[in-house]
C-alpha atoms as a PDB file:
ATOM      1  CA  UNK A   1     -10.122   8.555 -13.435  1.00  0.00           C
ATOM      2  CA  UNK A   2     -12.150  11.190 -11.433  1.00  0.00           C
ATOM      3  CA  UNK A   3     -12.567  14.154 -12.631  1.00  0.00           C
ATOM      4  CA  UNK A   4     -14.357  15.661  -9.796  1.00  0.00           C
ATOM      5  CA  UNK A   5     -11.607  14.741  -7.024  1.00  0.00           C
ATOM      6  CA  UNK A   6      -8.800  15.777 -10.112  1.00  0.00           C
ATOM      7  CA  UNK A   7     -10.500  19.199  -9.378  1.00  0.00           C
ATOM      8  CA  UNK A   8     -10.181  19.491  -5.507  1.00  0.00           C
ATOM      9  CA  UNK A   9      -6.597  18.066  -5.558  1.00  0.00           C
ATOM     10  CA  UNK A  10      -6.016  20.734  -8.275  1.00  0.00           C
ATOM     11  CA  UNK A  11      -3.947  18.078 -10.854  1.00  0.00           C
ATOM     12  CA  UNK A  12      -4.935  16.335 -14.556  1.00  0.00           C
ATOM     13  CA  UNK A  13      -3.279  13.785 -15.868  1.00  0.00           C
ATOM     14  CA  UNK A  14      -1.517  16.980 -18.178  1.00  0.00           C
ATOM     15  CA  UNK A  15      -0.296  18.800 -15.425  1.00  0.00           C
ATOM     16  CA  UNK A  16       0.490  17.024 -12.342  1.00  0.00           C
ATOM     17  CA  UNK A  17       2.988  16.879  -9.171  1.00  0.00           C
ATOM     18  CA  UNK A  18       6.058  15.277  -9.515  1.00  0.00           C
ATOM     19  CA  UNK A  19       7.496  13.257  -6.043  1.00  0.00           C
ATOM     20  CA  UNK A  20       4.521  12.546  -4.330  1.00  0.00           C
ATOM     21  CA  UNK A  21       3.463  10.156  -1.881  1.00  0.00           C
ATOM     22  CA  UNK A  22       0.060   9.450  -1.575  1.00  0.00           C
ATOM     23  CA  UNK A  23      -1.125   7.226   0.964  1.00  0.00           C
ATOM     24  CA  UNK A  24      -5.318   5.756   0.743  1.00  0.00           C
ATOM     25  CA  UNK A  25      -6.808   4.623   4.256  1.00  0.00           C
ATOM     26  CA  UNK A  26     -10.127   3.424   5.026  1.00  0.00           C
ATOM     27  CA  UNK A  27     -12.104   2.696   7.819  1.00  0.00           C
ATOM     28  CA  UNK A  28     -16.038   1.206   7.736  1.00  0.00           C
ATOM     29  CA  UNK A  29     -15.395   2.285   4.017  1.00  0.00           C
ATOM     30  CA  UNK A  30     -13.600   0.758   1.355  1.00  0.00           C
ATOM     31  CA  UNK A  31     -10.958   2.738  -0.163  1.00  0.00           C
ATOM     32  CA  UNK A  32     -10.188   0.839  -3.640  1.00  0.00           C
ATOM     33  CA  UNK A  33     -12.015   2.794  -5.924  1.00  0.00           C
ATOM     34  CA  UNK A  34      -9.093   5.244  -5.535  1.00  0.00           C
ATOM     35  CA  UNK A  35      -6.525   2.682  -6.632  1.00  0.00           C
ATOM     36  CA  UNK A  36      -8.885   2.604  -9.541  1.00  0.00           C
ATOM     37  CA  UNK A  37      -8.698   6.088 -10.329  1.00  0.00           C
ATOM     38  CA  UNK A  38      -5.005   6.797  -9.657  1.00  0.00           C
ATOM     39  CA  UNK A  39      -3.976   3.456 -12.238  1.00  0.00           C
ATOM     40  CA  UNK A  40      -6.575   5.223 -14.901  1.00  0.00           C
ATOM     41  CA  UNK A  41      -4.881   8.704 -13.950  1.00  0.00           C
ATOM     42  CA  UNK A  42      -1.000   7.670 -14.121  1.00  0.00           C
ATOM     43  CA  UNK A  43      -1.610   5.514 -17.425  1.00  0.00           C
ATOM     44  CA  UNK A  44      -3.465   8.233 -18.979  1.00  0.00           C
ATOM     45  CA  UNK A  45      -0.823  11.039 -18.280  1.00  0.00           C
ATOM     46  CA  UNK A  46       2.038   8.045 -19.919  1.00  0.00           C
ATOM     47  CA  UNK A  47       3.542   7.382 -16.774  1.00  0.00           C
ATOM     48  CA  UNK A  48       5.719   4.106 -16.238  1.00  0.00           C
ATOM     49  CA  UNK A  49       3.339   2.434 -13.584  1.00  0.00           C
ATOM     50  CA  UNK A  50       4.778  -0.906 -11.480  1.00  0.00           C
ATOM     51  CA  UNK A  51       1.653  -2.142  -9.926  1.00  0.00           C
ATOM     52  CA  UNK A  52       2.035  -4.166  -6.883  1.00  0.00           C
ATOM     53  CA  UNK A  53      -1.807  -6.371  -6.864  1.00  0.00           C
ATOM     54  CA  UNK A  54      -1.299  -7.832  -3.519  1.00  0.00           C
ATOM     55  CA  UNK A  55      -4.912  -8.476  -2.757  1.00  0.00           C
ATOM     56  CA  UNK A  56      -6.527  -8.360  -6.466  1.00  0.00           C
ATOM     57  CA  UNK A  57      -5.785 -10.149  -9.722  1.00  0.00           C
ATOM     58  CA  UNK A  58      -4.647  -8.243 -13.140  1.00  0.00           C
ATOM     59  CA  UNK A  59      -8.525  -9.296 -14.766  1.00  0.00           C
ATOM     60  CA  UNK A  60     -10.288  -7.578 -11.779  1.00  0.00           C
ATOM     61  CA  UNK A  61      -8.491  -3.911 -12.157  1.00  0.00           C
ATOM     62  CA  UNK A  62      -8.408  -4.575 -16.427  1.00  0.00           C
ATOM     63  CA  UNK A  63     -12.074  -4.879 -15.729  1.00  0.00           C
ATOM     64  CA  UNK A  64     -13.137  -1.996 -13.806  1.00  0.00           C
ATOM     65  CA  UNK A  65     -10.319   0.267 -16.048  1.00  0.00           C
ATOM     66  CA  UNK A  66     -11.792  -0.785 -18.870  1.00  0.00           C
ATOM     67  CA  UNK A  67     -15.477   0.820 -17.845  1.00  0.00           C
ATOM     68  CA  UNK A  68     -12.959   4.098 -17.052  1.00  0.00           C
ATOM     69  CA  UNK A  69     -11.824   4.367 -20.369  1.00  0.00           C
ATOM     70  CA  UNK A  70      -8.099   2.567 -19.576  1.00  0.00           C
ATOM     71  CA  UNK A  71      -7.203  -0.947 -21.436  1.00  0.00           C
ATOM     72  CA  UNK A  72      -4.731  -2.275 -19.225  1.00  0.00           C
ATOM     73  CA  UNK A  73      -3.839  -5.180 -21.940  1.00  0.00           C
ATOM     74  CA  UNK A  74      -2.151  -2.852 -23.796  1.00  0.00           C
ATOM     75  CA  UNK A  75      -1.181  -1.131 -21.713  1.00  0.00           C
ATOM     76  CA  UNK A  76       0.790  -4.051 -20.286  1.00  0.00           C
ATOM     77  CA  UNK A  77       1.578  -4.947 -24.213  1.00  0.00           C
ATOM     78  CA  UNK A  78       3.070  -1.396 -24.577  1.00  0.00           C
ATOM     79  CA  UNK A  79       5.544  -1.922 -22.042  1.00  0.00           C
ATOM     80  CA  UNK A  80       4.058   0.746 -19.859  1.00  0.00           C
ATOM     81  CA  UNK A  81       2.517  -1.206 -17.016  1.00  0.00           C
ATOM     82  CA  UNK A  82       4.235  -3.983 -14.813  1.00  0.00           C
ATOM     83  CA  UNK A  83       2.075  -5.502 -12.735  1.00  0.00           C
ATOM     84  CA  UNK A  84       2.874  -8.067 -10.161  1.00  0.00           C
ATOM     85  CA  UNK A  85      -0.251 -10.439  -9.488  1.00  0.00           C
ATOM     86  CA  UNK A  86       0.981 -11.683  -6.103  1.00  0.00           C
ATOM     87  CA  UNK A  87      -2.262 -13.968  -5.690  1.00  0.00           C
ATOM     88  CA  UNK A  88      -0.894 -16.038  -9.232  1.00  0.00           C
ATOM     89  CA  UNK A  89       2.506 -16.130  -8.309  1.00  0.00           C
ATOM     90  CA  UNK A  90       2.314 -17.310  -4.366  1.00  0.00           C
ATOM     91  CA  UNK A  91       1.367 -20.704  -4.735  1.00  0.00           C
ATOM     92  CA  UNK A  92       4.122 -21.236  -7.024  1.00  0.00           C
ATOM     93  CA  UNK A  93       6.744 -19.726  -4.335  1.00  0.00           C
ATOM     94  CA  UNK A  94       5.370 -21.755  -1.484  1.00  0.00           C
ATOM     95  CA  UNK A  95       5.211 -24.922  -3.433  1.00  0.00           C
ATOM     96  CA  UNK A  96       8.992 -24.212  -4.263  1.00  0.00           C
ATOM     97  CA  UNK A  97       7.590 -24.387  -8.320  1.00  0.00           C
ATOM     98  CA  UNK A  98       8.525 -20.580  -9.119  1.00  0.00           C
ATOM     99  CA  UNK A  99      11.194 -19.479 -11.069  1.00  0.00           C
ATOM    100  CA  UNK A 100      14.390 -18.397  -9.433  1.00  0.00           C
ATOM    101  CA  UNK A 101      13.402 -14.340 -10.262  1.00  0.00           C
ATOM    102  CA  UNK A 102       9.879 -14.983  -8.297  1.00  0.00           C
ATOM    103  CA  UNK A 103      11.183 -16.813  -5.643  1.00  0.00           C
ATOM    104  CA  UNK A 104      13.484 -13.846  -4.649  1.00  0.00           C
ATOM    105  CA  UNK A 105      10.737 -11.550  -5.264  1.00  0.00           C
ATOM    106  CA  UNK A 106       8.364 -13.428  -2.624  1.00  0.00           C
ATOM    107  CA  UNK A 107      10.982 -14.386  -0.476  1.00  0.00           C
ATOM    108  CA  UNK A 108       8.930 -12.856   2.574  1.00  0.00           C
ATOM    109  CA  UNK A 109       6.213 -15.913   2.148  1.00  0.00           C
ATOM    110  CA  UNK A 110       9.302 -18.649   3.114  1.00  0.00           C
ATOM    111  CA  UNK A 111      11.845 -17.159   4.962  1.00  0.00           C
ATOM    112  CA  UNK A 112      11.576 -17.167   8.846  1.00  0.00           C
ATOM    113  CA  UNK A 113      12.783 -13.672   8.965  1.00  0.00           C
ATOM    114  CA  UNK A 114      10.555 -11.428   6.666  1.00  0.00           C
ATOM    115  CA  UNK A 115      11.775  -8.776   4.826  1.00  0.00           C
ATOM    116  CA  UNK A 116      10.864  -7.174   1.768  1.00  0.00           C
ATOM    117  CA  UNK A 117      14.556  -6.350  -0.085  1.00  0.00           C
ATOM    118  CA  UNK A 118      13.297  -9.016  -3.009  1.00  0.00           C
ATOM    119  CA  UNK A 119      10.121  -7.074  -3.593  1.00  0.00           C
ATOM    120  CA  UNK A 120      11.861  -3.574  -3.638  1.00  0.00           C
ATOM    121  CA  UNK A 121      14.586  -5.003  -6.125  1.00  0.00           C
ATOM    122  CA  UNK A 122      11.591  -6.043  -8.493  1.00  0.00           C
ATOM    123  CA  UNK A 123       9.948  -2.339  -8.262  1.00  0.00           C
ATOM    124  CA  UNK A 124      13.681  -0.980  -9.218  1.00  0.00           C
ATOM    125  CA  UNK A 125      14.356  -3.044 -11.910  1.00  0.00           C
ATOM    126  CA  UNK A 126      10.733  -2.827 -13.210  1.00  0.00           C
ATOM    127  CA  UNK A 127      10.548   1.208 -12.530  1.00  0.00           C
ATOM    128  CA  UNK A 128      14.420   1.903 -14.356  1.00  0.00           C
ATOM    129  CA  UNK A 129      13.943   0.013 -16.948  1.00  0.00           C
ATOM    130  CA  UNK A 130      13.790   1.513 -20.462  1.00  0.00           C
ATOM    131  CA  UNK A 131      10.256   1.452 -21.880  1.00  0.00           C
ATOM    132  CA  UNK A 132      10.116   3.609 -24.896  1.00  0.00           C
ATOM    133  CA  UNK A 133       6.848   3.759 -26.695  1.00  0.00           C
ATOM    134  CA  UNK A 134       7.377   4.621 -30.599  1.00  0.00           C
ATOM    135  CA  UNK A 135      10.849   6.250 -29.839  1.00  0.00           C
ATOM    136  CA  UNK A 136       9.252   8.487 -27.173  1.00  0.00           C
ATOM    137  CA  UNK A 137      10.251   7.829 -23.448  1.00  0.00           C
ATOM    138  CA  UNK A 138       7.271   7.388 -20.760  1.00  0.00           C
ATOM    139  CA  UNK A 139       6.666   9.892 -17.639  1.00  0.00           C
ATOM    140  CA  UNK A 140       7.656  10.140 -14.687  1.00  0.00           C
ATOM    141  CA  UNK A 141       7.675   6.506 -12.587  1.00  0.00           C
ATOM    142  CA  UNK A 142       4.515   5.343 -10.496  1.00  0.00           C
ATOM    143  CA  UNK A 143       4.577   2.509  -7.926  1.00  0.00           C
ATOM    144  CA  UNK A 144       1.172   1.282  -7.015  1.00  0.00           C
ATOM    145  CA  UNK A 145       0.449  -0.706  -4.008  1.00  0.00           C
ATOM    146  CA  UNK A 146      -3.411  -1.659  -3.591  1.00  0.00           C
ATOM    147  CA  UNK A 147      -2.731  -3.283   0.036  1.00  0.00           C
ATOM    148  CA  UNK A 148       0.255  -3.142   2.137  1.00  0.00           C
ATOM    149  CA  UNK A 149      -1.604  -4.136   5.064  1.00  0.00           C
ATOM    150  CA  UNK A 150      -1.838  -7.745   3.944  1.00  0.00           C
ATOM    151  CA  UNK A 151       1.829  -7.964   4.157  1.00  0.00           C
ATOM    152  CA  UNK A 152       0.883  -8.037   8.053  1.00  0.00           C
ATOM    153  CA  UNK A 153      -1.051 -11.301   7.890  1.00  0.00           C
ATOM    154  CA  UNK A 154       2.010 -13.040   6.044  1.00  0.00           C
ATOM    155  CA  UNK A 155       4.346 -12.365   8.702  1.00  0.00           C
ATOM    156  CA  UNK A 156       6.200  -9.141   7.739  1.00  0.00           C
ATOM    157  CA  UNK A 157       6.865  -6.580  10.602  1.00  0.00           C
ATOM    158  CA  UNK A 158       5.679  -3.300  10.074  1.00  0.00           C
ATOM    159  CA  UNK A 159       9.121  -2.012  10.390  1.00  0.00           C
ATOM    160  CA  UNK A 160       9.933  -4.762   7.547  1.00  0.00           C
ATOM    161  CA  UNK A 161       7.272  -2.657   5.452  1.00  0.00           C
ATOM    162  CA  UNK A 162       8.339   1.048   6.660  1.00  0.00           C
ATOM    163  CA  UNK A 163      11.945   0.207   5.283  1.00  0.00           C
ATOM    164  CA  UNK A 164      10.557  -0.863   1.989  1.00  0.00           C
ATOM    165  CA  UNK A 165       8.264   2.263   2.160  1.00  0.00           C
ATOM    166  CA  UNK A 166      11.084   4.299   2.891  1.00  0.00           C
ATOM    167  CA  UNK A 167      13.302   2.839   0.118  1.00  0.00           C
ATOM    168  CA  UNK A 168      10.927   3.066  -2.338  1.00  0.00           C
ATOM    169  CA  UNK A 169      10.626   6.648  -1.420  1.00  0.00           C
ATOM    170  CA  UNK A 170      13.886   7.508  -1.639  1.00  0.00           C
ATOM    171  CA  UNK A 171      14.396   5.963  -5.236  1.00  0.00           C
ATOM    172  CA  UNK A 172      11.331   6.952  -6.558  1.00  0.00           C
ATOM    173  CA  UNK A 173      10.054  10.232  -5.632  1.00  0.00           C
ATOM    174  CA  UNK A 174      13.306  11.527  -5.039  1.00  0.00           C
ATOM    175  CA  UNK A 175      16.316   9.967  -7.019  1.00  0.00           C
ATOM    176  CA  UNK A 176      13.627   9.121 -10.278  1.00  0.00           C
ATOM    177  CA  UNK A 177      11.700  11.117  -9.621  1.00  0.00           C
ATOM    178  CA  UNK A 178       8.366   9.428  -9.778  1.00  0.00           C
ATOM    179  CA  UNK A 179       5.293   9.162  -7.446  1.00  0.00           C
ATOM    180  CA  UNK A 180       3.961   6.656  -4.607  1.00  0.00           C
ATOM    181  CA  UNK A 181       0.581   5.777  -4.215  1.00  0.00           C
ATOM    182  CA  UNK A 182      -0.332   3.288  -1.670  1.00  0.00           C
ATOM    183  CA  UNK A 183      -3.472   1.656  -0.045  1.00  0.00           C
ATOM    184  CA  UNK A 184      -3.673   1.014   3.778  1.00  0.00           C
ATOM    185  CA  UNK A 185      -6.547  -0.877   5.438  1.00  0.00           C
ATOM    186  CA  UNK A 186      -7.289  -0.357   9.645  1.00  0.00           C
ATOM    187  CA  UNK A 187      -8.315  -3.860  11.241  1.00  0.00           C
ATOM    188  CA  UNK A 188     -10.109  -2.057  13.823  1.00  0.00           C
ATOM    189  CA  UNK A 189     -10.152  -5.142  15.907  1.00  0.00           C
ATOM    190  CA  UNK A 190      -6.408  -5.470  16.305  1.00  0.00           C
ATOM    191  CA  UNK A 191      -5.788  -1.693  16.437  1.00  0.00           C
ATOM    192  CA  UNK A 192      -4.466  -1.819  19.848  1.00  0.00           C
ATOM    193  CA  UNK A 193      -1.906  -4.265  18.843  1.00  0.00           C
ATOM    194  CA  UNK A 194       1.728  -3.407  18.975  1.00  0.00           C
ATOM    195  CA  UNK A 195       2.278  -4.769  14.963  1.00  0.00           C
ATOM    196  CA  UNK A 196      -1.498  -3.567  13.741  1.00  0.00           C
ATOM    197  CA  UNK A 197      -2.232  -2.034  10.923  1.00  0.00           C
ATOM    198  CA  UNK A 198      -3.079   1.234  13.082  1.00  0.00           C
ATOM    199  CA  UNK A 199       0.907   1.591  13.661  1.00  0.00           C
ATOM    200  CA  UNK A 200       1.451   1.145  10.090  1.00  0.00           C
ATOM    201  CA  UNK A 201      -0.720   3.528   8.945  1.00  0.00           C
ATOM    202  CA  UNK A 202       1.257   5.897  11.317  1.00  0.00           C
ATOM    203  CA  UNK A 203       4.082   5.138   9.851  1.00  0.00           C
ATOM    204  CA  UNK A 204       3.269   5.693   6.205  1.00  0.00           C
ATOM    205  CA  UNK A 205       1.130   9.219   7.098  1.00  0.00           C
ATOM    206  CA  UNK A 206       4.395  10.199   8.650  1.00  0.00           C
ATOM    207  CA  UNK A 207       6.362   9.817   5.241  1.00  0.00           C
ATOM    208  CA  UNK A 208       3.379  11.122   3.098  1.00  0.00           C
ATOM    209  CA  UNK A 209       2.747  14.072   1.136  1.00  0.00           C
ATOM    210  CA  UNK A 210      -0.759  13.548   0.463  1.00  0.00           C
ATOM    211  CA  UNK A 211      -3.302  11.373   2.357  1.00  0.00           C
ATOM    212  CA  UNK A 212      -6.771  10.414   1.684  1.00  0.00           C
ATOM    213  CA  UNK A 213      -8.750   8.601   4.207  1.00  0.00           C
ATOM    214  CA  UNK A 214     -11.948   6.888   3.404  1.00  0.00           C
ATOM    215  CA  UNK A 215     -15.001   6.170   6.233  1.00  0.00           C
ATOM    216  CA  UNK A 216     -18.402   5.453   6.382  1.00  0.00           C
ATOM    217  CA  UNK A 217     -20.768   7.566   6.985  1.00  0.00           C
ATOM    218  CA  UNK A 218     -21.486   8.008  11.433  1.00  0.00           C
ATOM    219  CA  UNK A 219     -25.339   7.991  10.045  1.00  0.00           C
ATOM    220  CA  UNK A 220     -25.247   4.434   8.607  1.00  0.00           C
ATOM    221  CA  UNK A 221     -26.026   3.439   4.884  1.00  0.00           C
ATOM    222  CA  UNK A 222     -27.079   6.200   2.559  1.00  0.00           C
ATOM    223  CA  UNK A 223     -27.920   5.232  -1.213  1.00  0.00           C
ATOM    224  CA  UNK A 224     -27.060   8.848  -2.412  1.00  0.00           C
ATOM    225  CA  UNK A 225     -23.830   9.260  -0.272  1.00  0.00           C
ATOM    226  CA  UNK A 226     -21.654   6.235   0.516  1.00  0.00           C
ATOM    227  CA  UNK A 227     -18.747   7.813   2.733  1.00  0.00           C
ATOM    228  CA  UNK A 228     -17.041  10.927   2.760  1.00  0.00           C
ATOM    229  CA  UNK A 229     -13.146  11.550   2.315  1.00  0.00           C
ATOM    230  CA  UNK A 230     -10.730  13.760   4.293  1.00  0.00           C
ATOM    231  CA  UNK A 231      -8.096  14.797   2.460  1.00  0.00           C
ATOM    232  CA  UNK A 232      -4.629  16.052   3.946  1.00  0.00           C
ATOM    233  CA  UNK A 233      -1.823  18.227   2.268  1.00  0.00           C
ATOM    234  CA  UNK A 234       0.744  17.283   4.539  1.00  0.00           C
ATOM    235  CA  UNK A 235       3.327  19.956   4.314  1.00  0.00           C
ATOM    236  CA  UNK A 236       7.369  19.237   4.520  1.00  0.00           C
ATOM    237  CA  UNK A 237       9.193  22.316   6.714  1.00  0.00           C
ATOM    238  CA  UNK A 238       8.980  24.615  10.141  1.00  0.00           C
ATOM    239  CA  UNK A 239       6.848  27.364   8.021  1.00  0.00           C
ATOM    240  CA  UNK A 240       4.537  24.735   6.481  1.00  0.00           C
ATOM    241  CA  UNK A 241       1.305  24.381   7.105  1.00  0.00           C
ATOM    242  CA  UNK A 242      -1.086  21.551   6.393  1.00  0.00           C
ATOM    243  CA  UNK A 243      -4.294  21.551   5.153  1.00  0.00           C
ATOM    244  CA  UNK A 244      -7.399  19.426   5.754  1.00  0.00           C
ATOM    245  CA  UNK A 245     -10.496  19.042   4.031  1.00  0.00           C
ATOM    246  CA  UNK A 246     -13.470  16.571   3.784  1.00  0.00           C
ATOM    247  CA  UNK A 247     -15.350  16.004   1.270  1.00  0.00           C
ATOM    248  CA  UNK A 248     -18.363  13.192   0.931  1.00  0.00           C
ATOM    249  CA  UNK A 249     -18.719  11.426  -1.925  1.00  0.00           C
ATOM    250  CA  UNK A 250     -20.730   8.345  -3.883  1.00  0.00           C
ATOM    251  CA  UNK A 251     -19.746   5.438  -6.261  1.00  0.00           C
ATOM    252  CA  UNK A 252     -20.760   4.524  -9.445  1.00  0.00           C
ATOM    253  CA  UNK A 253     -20.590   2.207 -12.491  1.00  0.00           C
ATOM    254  CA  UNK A 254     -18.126   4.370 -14.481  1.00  0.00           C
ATOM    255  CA  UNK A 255     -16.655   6.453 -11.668  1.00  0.00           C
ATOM    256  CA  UNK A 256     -17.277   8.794  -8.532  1.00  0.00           C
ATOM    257  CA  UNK A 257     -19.064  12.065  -7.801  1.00  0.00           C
ATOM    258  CA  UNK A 258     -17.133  13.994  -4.839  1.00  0.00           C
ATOM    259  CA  UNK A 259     -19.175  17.105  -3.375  1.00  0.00           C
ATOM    260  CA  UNK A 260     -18.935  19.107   0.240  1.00  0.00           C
ATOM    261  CA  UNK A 261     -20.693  18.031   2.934  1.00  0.00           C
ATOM    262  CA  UNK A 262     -24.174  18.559   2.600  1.00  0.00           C
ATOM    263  CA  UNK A 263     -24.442  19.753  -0.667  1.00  0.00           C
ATOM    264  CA  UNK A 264     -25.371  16.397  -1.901  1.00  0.00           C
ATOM    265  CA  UNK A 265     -28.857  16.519  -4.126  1.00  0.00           C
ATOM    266  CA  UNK A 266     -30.013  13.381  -1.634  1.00  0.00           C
ATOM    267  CA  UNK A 267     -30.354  16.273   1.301  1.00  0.00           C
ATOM    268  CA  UNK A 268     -31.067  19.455  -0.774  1.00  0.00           C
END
C-alpha cells in the first residue's frame, strides 16, 4: 500500500469509496506495482478480495505483499482472499486432468467459441460467499484482475471480455456493492488491430470510474523517476465533469514515492 498515491486519490484503507471501477493501463511502463498496492490496500481495510492471477503465481504477489506489510497466507487461511492462479490450473484444463469445477472455470482455453460465463460464475460464487472472520463479516467485495489483456492471446474476443467486465460490474459495484480493479496492458504493435488490446482498453475506460495509466518517461531512463501516472476521475452524468491529473513517480523495495512533475529531488 501507497501512502503517497492514498493521498492524491483522497482514500485510506479506513475510509474509502464504495462501487468503484478502477481500471490500470500502461504503456513503455509497467503498471503492476499498482496491483500490488490495491491487494495490500483492500486486505488491509478487511475487504473480501477474489483475485484473478492471470499472468502471476500466488508466491510472486505473497512475496512482494509480504515486504508491504500484507501476509497473503493468511490471509488466504482466513477466508478473506480467493485467489485463482490461472498459470497452476491451465495445464490441468488443457490436459483434460482438472476437476469438473476448474474445467468450467477455464472453459475459454478448450472451447472453440470463447467466452468467459465459467470465470464470472467463479468470481460470484467466490465474492457471495459467507466469510466471517471471528463472528465479524468482511467489507465490501473486491475483484482483482492483474491482466485481462492476456485473455486476448488465448482466443477470447474483446467483446467476450467487455461482457464479463460488464457483468462483473453490475454484480459487484452495484448489486454487492463492492469494487473493480483491473490491469490492462497496450501491445503497441498490434494497436491498429480490430481485436487489440487498444480497443479493449477503450472499452473498459468507457465503463470506469477511475483510471490510472502508467508510461515511461518521453526522456528515456531516469534512476530517480521511472514514469509518471495520469490519473482520471471519470465522472457519471450531463453536469459531471472529469478531472485529470499527472503525477510522476519512482519504485522501490517496500513501495512507491508519487510527486508532481518536476518536483522530484533528482531535478531540484
Amino acid at each position: 500500500m501507497f501512502p503517497e498515491l492514498n493521498s492524491i486519490l483522497n482514500t485510506s484503507p479506513d475510509n474509502f469509496k464504495e462501487r468503484e471501477f478502477i481500471v490500470l493501463s500502461d504503456k513503455q511502463a509497467d503498471a503492476s506495482f499498482l496491483i500490488h498496492h490495491y491487494l495490500t490496500f483492500y486486505l488491509r481495510a478487511r475487504c473480501k478480495v477474489c483475485f484473478l492471477g492471470l499472468v502471476q503465481s500466488f508466491s510472486h504477489y505473497s512475496a512482494v505483499s509480504q515486504r508491504l506489510g500484507v501476509n497473503l497466507t493468511q490471509a488466504k487461511e482466513k477466508g478473506q482472499l480467493v485467489f485463482l492462479e490461472a498459470l497452476k490450473a491451465s495445464p490441468g484444463v488443457l490436459l483434460n486432468k482438472g476437476t469438473s469445477d476448474g474445467i468450467q472455470t477455464f472453459d475459454y482455453l478448450r472451447s472453440p467459441f470463447p467466452e468467459l460465463r465459467g470465470l464470472f460464475e467463479f468470481v460470484h460464487s467466490s465474492l457471495t460467499e459467507s466469510g466471517d472472520d471471528d463472528g465479524k463479516p468482511w467489507g465490501p467485495p473486491v475483484l482483482l484482475v492483474d491482466d485481462l489483456s492476456v485473455l486476448l492471446s488465448l482466443g477470447v474476443s474483446v467483446g467476450a471480455i467487455l461482457d464479463f467486465t460488464h457483468y462483473c460490474q453490475a454484480t459487484i459495484c452495484s448489486q454487492l456493492p463492492g469494487t473493480m480493479v483491473v490491469l490492462v496492458r497496450r501491445d503497441e504493435e498490434w494497436d491498429e488491430e480490430e481485436y487489440s488490446s487498444g480497443h479493449l482498453l477503450q472499452g473498459v475506460t468507457h465503463q470506469c470510474s477511475l483510471s490510472l495509466h502508467v508510461e515511461g518517461l518521453s526522456t528515456g531512463f531516469c534512476r530517480d523517476i521511472h514514469g509518471q501516472v495520469a490519473v482520471w476521475w471519470r465522472k457519471r452524468g450531463q453536469s459531471a465533469q472529469s478531472q485529470r491529473k499527472i503525477f510522476q513517480y519512482k519504485v522501490h523495495d517496500k513501495g512507491a514515492s508519487f510527486f508532481a512533475r518536476g518536483t522530484s529531488s533528482a531535478v531540484l
